[in-house]
C-alpha atoms as a PDB file:
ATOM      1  CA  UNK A   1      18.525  61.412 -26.696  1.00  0.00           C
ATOM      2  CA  UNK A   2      19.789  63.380 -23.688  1.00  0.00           C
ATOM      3  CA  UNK A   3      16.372  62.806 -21.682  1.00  0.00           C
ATOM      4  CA  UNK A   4      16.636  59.223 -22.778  1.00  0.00           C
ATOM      5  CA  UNK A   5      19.919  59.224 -20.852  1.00  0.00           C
ATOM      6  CA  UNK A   6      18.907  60.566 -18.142  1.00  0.00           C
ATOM      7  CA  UNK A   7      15.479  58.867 -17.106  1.00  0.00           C
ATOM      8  CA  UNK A   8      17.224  55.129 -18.822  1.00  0.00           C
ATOM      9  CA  UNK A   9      20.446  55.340 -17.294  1.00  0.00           C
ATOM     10  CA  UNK A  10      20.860  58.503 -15.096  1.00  0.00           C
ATOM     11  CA  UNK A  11      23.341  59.645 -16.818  1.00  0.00           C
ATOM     12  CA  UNK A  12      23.638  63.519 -17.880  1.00  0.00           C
ATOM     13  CA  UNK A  13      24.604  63.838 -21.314  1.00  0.00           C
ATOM     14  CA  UNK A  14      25.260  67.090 -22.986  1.00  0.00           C
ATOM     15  CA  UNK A  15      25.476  68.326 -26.795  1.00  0.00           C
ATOM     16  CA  UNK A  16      28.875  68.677 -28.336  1.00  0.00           C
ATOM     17  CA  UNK A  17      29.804  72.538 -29.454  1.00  0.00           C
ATOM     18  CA  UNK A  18      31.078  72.432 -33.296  1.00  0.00           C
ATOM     19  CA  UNK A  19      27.860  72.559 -34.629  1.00  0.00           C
ATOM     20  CA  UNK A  20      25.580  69.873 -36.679  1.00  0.00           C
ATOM     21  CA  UNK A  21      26.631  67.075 -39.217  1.00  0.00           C
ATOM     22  CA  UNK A  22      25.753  64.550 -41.668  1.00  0.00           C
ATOM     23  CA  UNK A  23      24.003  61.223 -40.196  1.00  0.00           C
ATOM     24  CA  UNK A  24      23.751  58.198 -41.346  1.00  0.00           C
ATOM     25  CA  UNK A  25      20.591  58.584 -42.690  1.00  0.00           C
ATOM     26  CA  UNK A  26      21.448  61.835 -44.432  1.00  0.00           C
ATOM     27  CA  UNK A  27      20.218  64.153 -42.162  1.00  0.00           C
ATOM     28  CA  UNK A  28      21.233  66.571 -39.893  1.00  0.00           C
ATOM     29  CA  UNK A  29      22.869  65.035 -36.375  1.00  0.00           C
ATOM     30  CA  UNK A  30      24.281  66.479 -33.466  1.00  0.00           C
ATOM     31  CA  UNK A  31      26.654  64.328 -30.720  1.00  0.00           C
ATOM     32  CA  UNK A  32      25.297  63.792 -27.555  1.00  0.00           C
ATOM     33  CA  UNK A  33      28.491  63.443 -25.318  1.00  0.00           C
ATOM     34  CA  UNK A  34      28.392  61.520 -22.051  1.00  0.00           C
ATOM     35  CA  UNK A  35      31.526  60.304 -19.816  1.00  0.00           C
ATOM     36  CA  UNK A  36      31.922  57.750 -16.436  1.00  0.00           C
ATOM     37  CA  UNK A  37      31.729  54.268 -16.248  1.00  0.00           C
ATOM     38  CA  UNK A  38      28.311  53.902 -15.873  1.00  0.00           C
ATOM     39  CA  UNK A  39      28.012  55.275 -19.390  1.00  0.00           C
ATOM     40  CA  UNK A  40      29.860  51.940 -20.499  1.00  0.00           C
ATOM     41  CA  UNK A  41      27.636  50.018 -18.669  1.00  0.00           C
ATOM     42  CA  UNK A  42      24.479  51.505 -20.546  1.00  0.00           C
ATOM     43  CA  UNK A  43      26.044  51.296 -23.660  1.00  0.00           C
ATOM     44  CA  UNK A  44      26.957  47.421 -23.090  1.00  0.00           C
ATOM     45  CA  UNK A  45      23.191  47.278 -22.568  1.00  0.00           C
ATOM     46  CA  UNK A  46      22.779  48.937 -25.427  1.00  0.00           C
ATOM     47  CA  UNK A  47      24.819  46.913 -27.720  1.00  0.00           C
ATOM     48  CA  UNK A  48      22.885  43.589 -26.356  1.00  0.00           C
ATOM     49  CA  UNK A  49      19.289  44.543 -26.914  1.00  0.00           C
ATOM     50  CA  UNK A  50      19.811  46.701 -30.233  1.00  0.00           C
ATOM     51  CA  UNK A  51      17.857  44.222 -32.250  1.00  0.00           C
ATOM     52  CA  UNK A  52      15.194  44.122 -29.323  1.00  0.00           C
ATOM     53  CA  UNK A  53      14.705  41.210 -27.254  1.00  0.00           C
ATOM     54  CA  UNK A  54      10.783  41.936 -27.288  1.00  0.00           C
ATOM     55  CA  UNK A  55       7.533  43.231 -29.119  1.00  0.00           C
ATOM     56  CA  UNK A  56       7.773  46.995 -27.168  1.00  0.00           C
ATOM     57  CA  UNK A  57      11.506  46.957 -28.075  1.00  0.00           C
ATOM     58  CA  UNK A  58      11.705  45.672 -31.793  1.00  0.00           C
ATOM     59  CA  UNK A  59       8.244  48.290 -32.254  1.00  0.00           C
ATOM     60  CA  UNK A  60      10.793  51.203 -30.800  1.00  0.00           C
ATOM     61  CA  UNK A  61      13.516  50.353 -33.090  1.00  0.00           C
ATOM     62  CA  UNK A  62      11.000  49.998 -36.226  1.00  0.00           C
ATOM     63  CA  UNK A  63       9.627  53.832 -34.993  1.00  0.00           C
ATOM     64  CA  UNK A  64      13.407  55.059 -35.139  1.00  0.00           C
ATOM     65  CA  UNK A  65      13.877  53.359 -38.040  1.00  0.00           C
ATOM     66  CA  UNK A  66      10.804  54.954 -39.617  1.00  0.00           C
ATOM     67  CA  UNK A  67      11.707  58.982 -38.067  1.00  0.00           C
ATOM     68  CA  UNK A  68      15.403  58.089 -39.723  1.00  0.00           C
ATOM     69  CA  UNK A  69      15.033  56.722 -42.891  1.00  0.00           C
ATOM     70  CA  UNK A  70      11.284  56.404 -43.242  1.00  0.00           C
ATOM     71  CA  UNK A  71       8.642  58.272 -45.947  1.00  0.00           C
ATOM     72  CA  UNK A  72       4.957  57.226 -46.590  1.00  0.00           C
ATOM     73  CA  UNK A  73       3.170  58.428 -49.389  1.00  0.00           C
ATOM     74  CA  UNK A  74      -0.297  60.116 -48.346  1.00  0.00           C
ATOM     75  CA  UNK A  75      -3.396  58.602 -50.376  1.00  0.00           C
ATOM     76  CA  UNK A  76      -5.807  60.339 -52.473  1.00  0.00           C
ATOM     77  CA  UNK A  77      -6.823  60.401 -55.827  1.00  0.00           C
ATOM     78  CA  UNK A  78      -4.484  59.485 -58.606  1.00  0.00           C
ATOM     79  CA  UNK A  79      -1.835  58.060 -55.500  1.00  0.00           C
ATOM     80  CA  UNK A  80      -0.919  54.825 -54.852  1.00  0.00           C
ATOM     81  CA  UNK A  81      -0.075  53.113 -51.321  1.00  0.00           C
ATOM     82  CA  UNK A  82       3.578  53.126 -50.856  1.00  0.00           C
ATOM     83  CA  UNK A  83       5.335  53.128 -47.642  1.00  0.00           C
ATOM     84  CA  UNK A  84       9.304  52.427 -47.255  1.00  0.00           C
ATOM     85  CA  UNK A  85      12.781  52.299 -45.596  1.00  0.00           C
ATOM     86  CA  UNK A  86      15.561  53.617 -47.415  1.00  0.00           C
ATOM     87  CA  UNK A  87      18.979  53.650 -46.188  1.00  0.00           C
ATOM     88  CA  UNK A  88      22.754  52.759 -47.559  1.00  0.00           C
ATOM     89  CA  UNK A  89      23.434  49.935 -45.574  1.00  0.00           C
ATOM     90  CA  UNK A  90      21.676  46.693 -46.580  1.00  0.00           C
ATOM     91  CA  UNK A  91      21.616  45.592 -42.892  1.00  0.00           C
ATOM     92  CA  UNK A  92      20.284  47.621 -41.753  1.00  0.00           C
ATOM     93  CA  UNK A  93      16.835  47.444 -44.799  1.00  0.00           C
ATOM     94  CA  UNK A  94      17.056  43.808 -43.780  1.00  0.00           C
ATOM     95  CA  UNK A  95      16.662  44.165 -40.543  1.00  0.00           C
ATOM     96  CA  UNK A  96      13.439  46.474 -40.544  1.00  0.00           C
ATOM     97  CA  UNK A  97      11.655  44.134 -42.851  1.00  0.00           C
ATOM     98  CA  UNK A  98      12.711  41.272 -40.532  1.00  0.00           C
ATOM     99  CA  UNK A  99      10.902  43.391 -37.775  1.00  0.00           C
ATOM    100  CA  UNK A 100       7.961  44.647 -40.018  1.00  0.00           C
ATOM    101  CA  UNK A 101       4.516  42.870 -39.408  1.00  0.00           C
ATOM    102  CA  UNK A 102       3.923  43.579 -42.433  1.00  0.00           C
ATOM    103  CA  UNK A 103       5.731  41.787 -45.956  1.00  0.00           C
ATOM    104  CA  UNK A 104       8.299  44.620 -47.094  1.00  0.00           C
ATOM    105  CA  UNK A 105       9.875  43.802 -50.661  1.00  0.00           C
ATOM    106  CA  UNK A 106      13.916  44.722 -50.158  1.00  0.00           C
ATOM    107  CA  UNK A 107      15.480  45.957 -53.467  1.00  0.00           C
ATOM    108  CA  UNK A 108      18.128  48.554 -54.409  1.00  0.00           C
ATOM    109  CA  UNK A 109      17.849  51.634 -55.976  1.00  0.00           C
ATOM    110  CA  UNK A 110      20.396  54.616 -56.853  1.00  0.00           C
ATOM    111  CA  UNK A 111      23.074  53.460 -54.834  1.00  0.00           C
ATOM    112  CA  UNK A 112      20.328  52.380 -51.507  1.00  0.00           C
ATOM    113  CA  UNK A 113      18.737  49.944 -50.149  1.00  0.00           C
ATOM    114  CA  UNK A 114      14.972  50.193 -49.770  1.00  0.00           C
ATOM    115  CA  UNK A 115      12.708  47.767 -47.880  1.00  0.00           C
ATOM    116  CA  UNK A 116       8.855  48.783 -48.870  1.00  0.00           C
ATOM    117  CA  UNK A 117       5.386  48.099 -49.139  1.00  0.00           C
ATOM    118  CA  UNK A 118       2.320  49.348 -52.112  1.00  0.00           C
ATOM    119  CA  UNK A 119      -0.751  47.623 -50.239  1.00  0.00           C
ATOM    120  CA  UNK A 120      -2.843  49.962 -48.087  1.00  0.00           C
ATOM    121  CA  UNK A 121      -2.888  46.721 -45.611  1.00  0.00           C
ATOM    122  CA  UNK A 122       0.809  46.958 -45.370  1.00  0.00           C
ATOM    123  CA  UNK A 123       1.019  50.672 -44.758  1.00  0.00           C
ATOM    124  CA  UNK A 124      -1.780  50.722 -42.059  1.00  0.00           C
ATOM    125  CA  UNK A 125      -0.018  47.117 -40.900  1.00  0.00           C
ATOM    126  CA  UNK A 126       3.612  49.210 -39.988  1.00  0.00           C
ATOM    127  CA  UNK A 127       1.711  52.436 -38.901  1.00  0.00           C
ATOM    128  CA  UNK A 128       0.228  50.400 -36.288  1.00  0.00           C
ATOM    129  CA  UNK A 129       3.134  48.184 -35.013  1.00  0.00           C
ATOM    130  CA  UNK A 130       4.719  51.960 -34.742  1.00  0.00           C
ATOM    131  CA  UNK A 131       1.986  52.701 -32.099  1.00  0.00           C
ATOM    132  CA  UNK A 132       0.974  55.637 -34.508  1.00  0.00           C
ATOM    133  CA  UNK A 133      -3.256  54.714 -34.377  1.00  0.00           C
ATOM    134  CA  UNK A 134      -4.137  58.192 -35.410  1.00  0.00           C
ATOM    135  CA  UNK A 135      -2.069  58.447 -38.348  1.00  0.00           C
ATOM    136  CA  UNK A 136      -3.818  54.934 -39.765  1.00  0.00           C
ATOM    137  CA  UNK A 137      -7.311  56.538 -38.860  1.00  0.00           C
ATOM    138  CA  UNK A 138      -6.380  59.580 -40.820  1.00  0.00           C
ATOM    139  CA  UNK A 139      -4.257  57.229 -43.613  1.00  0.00           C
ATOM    140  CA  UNK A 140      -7.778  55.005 -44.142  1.00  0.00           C
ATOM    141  CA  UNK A 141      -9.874  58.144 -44.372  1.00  0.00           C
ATOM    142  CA  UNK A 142      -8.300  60.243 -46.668  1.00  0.00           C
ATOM    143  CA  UNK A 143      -7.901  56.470 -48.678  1.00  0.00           C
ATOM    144  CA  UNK A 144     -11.621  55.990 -48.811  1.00  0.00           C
ATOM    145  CA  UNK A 145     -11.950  59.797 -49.991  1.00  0.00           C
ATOM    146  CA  UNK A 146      -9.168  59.168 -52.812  1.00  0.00           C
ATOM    147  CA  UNK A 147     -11.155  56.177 -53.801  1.00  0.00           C
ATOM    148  CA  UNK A 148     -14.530  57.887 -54.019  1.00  0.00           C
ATOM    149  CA  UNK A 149     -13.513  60.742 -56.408  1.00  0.00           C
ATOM    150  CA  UNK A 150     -11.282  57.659 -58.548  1.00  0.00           C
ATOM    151  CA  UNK A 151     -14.424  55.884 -58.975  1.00  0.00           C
ATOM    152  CA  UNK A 152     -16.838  59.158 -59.689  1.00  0.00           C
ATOM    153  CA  UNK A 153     -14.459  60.311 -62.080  1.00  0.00           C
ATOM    154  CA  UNK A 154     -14.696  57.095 -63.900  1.00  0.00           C
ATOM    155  CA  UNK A 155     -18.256  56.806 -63.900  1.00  0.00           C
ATOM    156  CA  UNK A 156     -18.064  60.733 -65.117  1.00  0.00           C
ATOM    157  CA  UNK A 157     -15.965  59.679 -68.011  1.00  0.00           C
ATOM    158  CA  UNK A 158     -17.608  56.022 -68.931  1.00  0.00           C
ATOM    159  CA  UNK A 159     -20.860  58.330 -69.423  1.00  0.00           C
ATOM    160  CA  UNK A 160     -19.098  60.897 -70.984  1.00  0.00           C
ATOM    161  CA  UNK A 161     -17.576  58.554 -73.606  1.00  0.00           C
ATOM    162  CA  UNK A 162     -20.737  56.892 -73.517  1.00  0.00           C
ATOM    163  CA  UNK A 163     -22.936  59.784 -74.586  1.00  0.00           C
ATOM    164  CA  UNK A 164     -19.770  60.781 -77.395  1.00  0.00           C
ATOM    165  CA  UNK A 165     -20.936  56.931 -79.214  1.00  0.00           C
ATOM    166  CA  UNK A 166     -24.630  57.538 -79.094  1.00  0.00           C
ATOM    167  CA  UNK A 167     -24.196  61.501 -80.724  1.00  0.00           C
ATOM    168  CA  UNK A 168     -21.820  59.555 -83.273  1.00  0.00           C
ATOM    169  CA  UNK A 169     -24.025  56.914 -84.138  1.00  0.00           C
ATOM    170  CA  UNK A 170     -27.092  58.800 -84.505  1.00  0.00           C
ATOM    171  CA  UNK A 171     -25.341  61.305 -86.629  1.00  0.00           C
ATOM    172  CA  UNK A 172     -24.190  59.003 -88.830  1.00  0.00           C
ATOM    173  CA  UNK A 173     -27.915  57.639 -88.692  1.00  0.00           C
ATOM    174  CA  UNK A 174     -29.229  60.707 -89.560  1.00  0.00           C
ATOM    175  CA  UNK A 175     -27.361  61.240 -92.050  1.00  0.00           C
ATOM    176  CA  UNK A 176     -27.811  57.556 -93.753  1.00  0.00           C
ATOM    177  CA  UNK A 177     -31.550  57.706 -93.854  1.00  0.00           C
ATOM    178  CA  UNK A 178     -32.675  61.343 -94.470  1.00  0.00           C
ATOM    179  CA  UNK A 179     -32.102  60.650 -98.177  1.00  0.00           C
ATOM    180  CA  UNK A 180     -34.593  57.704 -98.072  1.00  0.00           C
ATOM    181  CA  UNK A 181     -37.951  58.771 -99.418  1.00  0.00           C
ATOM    182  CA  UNK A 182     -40.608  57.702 -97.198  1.00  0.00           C
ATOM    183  CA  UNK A 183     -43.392  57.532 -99.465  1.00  0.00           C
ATOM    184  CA  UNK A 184     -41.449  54.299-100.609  1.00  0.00           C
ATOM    185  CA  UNK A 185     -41.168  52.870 -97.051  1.00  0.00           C
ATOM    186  CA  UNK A 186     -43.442  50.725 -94.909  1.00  0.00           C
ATOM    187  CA  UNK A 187     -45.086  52.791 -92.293  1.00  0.00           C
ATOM    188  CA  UNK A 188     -43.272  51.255 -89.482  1.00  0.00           C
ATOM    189  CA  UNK A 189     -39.744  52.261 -90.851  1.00  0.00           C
ATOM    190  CA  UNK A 190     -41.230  55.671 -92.404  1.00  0.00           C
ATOM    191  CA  UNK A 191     -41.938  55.881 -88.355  1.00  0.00           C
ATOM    192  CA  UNK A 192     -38.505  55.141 -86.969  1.00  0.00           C
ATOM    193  CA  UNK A 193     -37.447  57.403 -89.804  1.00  0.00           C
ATOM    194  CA  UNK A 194     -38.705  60.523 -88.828  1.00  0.00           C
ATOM    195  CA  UNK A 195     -38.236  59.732 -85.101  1.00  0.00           C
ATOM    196  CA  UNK A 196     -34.534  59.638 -85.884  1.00  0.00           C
ATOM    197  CA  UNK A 197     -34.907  62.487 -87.915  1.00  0.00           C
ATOM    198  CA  UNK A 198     -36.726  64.348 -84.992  1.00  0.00           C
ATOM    199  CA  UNK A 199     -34.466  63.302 -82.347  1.00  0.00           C
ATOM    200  CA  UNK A 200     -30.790  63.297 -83.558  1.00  0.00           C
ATOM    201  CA  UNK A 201     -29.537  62.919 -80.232  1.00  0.00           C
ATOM    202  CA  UNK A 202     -32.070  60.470 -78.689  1.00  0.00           C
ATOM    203  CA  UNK A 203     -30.191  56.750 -77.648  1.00  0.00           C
ATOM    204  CA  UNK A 204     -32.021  53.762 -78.699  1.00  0.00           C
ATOM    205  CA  UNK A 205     -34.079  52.955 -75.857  1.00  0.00           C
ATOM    206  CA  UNK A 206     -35.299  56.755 -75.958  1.00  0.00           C
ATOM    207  CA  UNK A 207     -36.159  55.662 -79.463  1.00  0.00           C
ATOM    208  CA  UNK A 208     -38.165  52.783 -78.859  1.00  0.00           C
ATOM    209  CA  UNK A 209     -39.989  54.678 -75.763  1.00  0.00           C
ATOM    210  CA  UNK A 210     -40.803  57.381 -78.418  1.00  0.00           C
ATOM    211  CA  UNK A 211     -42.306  54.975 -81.212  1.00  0.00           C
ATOM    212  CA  UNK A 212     -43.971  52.794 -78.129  1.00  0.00           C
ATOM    213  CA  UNK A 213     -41.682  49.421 -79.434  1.00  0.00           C
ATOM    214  CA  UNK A 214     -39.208  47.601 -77.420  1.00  0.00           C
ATOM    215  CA  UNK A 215     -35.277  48.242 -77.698  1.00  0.00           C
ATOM    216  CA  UNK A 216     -35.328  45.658 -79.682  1.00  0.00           C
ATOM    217  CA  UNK A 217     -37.798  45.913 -82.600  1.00  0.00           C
ATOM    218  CA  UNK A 218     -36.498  49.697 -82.468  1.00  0.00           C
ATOM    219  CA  UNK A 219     -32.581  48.367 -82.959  1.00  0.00           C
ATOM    220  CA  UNK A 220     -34.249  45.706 -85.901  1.00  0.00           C
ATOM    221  CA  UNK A 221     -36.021  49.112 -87.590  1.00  0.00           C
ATOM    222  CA  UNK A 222     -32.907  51.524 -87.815  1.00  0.00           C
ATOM    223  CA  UNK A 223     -30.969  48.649 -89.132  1.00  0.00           C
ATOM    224  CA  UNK A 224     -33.035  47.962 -92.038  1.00  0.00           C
ATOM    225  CA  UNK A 225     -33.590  51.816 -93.070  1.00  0.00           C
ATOM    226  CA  UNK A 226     -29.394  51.737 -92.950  1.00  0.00           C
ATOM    227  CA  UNK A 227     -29.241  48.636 -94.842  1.00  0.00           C
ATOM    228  CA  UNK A 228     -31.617  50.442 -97.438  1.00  0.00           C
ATOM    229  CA  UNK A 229     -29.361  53.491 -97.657  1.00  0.00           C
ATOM    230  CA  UNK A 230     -26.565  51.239 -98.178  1.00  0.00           C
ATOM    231  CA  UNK A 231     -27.970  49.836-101.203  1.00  0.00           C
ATOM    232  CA  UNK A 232     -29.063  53.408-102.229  1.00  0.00           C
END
């Protein structure tokens, strides 16, 4: 603030002894004290283009805005996007989603106003406007990583699950048949019989590749030895 001061307005501008205080965004502060008229003069300025008369200005005031009351979550597995404003004046929320490129959803929560946005689109969209291009090149690449290990742990798990149903329905297979006798069977099912009874843990289609049959005569097989076990 005081080199803003200085190279803005050439004004010097000095820190006030007493030590630090509370802000208005809840953090620590510490006055920047500056006397003469031209000091009125730049704050007059001041007070007129506050909301930013242009892009480069109303991109400045969403940066402050962000270093004050902003927070952005970073991605990776198991995160979601989430970017977001929070301050107690509604105003003051208002007027950074006004400024945001990007749609930011205004609510309130404990006692402050938040203006925010959960699309990765949005988050890159205000880390942009802020001029802050490495921070969306890093933001989209640890994104892409997140979603990579999201989608190999669910492949992991949909084959994990996957290979729990085969084990169960074989064993219960297994179980069903082996008190057929197969002298009593036709030789195709006294086949599929003992391949089941050979290869507990084998799926279906390792089955049928076994007994040289498609998937399907190999599904039609096991059915009927079951249905004969049913019927005891």
């Amino acid at each position: 603030m005081m080199r803003l001061w200085r190279s803005e307005f050439g004004v010097a501008a000095h820190l006030e002894a007493g030590g630090k205080a509370r802000g208005s965004f809840g953090r620590s502060s510490y006055p920047v004290r500056a006397a003469g008229n031209r000091v009125l003069q730049a704050s007059e300025e001041l007070r007129v283009s506050r909301l930013g008369r242009s892009a480069a200005e109303r991109n400045a005031y969403l940066r402050g805005a962000f270093q004050g009351a902003g927070y952005v979550v970073r991605p990776g597995y198991a995160r979601g996007h989430h970017l977001e404003f929070v301050h107690r004046e509604e105003s003051f929320v208002r007027r950074v989603a006004g400024i945001s490129r990007a749609p930011l959803k205004v609510t309130r929560r404990r006692g402050r106003w938040v203006a925010y946005t959960k699309s990765a689109e949005g988050v890159t969209t205000v880390l942009s406007q802020m001029g802050l291009h490495g921070a969306v090149l890093d933001y989209e690449t640890r994104a892409v990583l997140g979603e990579a290990k999201a989608n190999a742990n669910r492949v992991t798990n949909f084959d994990a699950a996957n290979a729990t149903r085969v084990a169960l329905a074989a064993a219960r297979q297994q179980k069903a048949i082996s008190g057929l006798d197969p002298e009593r069977l036709p030789p195709a099912l006294r086949e599929m019989r003992e391949l089941r009874l050979a290869h507990p843990d084998a799926s279906l289609s390792e089955l049928a590749r076994l007994g040289g049959i498609s998937k399907s005569a190999a599904n039609h097989r096991l059915r009927r030895l079951l249905a004969m076990a049913d019927e005891g």
